[in-house]
Protein backbone atom coordinates (compact mmCIF):
# COMPACT_ATOMS: atom_id res chain seq x y z
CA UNK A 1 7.78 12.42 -33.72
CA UNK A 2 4.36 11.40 -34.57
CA UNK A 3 5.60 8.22 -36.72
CA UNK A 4 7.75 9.84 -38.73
CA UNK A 5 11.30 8.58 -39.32
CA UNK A 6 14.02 10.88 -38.62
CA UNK A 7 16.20 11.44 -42.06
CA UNK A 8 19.45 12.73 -40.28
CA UNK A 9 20.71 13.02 -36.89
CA UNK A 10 23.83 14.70 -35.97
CA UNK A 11 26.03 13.05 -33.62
CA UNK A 12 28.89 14.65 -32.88
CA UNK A 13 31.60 13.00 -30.52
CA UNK A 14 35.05 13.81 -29.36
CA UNK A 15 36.70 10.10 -30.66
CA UNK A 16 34.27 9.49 -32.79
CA UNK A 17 36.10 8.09 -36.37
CA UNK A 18 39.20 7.31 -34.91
CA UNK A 19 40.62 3.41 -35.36
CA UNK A 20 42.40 1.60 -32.55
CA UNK A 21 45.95 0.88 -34.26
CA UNK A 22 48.07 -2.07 -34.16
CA UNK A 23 49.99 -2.57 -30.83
CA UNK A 24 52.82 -2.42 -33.67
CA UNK A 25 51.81 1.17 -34.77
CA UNK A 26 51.27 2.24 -31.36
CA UNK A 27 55.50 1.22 -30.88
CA UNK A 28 56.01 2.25 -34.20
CA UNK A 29 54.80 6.19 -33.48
CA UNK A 30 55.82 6.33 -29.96
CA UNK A 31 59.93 4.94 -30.83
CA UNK A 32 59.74 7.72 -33.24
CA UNK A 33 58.76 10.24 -31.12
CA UNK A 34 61.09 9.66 -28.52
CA UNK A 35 64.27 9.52 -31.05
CA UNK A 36 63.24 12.86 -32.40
CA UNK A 37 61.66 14.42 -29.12
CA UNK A 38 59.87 16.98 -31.35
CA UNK A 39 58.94 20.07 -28.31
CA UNK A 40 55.34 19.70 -30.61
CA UNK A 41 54.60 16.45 -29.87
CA UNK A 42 53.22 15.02 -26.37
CA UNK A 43 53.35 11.73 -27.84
CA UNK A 44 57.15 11.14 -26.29
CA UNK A 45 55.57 12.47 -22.71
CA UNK A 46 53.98 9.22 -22.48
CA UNK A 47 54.22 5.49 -20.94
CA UNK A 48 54.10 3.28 -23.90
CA UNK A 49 51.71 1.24 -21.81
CA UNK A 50 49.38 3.86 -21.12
CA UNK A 51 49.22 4.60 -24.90
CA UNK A 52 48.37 1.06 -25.74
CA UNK A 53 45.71 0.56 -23.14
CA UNK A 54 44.00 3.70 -24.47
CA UNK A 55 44.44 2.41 -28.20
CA UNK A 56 42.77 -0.53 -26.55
CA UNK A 57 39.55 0.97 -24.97
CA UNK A 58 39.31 3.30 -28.24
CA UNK A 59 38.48 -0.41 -30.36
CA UNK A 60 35.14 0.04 -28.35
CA UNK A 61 34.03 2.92 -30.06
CA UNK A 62 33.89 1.14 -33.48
CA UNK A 63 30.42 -0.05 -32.73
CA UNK A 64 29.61 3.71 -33.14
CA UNK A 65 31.58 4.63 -36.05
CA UNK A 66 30.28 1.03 -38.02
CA UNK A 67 26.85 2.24 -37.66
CA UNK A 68 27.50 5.71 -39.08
CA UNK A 69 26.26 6.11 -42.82
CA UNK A 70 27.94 9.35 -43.23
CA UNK A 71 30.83 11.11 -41.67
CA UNK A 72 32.18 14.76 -42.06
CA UNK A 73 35.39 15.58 -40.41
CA UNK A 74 36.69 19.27 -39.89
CA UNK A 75 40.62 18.81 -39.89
CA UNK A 76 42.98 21.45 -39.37
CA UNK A 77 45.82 22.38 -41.23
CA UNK A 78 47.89 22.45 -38.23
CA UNK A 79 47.37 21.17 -35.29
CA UNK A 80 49.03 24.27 -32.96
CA UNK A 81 46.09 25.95 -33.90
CA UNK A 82 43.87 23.55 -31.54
CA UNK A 83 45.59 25.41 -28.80
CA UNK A 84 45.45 29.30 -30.28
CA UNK A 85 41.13 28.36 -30.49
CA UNK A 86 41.13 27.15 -27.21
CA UNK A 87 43.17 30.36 -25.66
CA UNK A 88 40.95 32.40 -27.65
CA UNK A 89 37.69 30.88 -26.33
CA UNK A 90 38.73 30.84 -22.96
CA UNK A 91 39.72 34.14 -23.17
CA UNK A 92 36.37 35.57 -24.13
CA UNK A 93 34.64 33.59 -21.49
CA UNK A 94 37.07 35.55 -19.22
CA UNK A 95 35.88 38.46 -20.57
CA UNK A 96 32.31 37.62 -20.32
CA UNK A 97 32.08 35.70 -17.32
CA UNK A 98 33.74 38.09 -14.62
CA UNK A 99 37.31 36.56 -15.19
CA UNK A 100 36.57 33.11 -14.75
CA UNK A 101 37.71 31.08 -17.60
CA UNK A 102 40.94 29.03 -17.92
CA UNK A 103 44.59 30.85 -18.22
CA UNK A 104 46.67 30.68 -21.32
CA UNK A 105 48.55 28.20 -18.78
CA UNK A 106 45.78 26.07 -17.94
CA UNK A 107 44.15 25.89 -21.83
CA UNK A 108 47.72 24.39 -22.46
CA UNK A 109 47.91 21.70 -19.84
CA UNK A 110 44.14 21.28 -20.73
CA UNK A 111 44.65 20.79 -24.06
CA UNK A 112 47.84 18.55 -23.91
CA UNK A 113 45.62 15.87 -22.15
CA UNK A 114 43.96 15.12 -25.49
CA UNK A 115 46.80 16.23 -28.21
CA UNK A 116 48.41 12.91 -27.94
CA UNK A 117 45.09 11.49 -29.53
CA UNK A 118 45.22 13.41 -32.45
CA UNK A 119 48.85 13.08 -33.15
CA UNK A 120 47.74 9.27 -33.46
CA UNK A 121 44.27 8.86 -34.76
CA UNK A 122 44.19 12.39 -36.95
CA UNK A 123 45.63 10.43 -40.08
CA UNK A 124 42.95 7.50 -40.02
CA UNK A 125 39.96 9.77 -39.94
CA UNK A 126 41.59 11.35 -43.57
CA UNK A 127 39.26 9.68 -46.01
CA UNK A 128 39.45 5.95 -44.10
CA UNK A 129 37.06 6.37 -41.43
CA UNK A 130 34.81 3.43 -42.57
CA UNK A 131 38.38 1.13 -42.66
CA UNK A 132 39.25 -0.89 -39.76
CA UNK A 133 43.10 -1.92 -39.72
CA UNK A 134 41.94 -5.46 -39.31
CA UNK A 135 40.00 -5.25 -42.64
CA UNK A 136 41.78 -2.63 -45.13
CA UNK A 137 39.97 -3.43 -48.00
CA UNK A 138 36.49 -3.40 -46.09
CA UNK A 139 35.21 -0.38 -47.42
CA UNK A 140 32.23 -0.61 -50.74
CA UNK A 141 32.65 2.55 -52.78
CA UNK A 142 29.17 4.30 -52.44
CA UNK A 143 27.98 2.56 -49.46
CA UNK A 144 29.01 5.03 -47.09
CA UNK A 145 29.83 8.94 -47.40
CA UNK A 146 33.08 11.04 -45.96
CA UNK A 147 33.24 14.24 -46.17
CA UNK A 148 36.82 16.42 -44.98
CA UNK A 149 37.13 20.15 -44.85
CA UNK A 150 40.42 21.12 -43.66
CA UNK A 151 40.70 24.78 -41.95
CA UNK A 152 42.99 27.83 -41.66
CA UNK A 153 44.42 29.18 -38.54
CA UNK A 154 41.37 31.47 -39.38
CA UNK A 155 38.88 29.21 -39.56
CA UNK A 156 38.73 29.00 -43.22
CA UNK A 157 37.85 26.02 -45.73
CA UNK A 158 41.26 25.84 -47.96
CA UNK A 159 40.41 22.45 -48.98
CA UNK A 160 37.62 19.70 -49.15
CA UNK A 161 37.47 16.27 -49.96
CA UNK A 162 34.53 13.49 -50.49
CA UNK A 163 35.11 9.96 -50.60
C-alpha cells in the first residue's frame, strides 16, 4: 500500500447487519409461526431452543457491524425468490460443469438451512442496522450511512432508500 490509507473496503458477510433479538422476540415470532404454520415459513420447523442459542451467538457479530461506517443492504421483495436464484445458479453450474451442481431438491433443503435467519433478522437490517435492541435510540443522524435497494424477482431496483 505504500503508506497510503485505504478510503473504502468492501466487506461483505452472510450475517453481517443483523441484531440478536430479545429472548422475548425470539418467543414472540416463533408462537406465531407455529399458530399459523404458514407452508412459507421454516421458522415453525424449529426447536425454540435452537433458535435462541443462535440469536445468542449472532450478539457476537455486533463487534463487526459497530465498526461499520456505512452499510448497503440488497433486500428482496420477496423472499421465495432466494430460492428461484439459487435453482437458477445451480442450474447453470450444471450446465457448465458436466452436471455437477445441486438439484432443484437439494438448492431447497440447502437453502432452508439459512431461511429461518432471514425470516427473523430481514426486518432489523431495514434502515436500523446501526440500532441495537438494547439501545433504540443509539443511532446520531449523519454519523453513519444505510443504504437499501430492494429487488424484483428479476433482479431489478424497484425501490431505494438512504438513511
Amino acid at each position: 500500500m505504500n503508506g497510503k490509507w485505504l478510503d473504502i473496503v468492501i466487506f461483505e458477510g452472510w450475517c453481517l447487519g443483523y441484531r440478536a433479538l430479545t429472548e422475548a422476540q425470539i418467543c414472540d415470532h416463533w408462537t406465531e409461526s407455529c399458530e399459523y404454520k404458514d407452508p412459507y415459513s421454516r421458522l415453525w420447523k424449529h426447536r425454540l431452543e435452537d433458535l435462541i442459542w443462535v440469536n445468542k451467538q449472532l450478539a457476537n457479530y455486533d463487534v463487526l457491524t459497530n465498526a461499520l461506517d456505512a452499510f448497503i443492504y440488497i433486500d428482496v421483495w420477496d423472499l421465495q425468490f432466494v430460492y428461484r436464484w439459487r435453482q437458477e445458479a445451480e442450474a447453470k453450474m450444471r450446465a457448465e460443469n458436466n452436471g455437477q451442481g445441486m438439484t432443484d431438491d437439494e438448492v431447497i433443503d440447502f437453502v432452508n438451512g439459512y431461511y429461518t435467519s432471514y425470516e427473523l433478522y430481514r426486518e432489523g437490517l431495514r434502515g436500523t442496522v446501526f440500532k441495537s435492541p438494547e439501545q433504540e435510540n443509539s443511532y446520531i443522524p449523519g454519523t453513519k450511512r444505510f443504504l437499501s435497494f430492494v429487488v424484483n424477482a428479476n433482479r431489478r431496483v424497484v425501490s431505494a432508500s438512504e438513511f
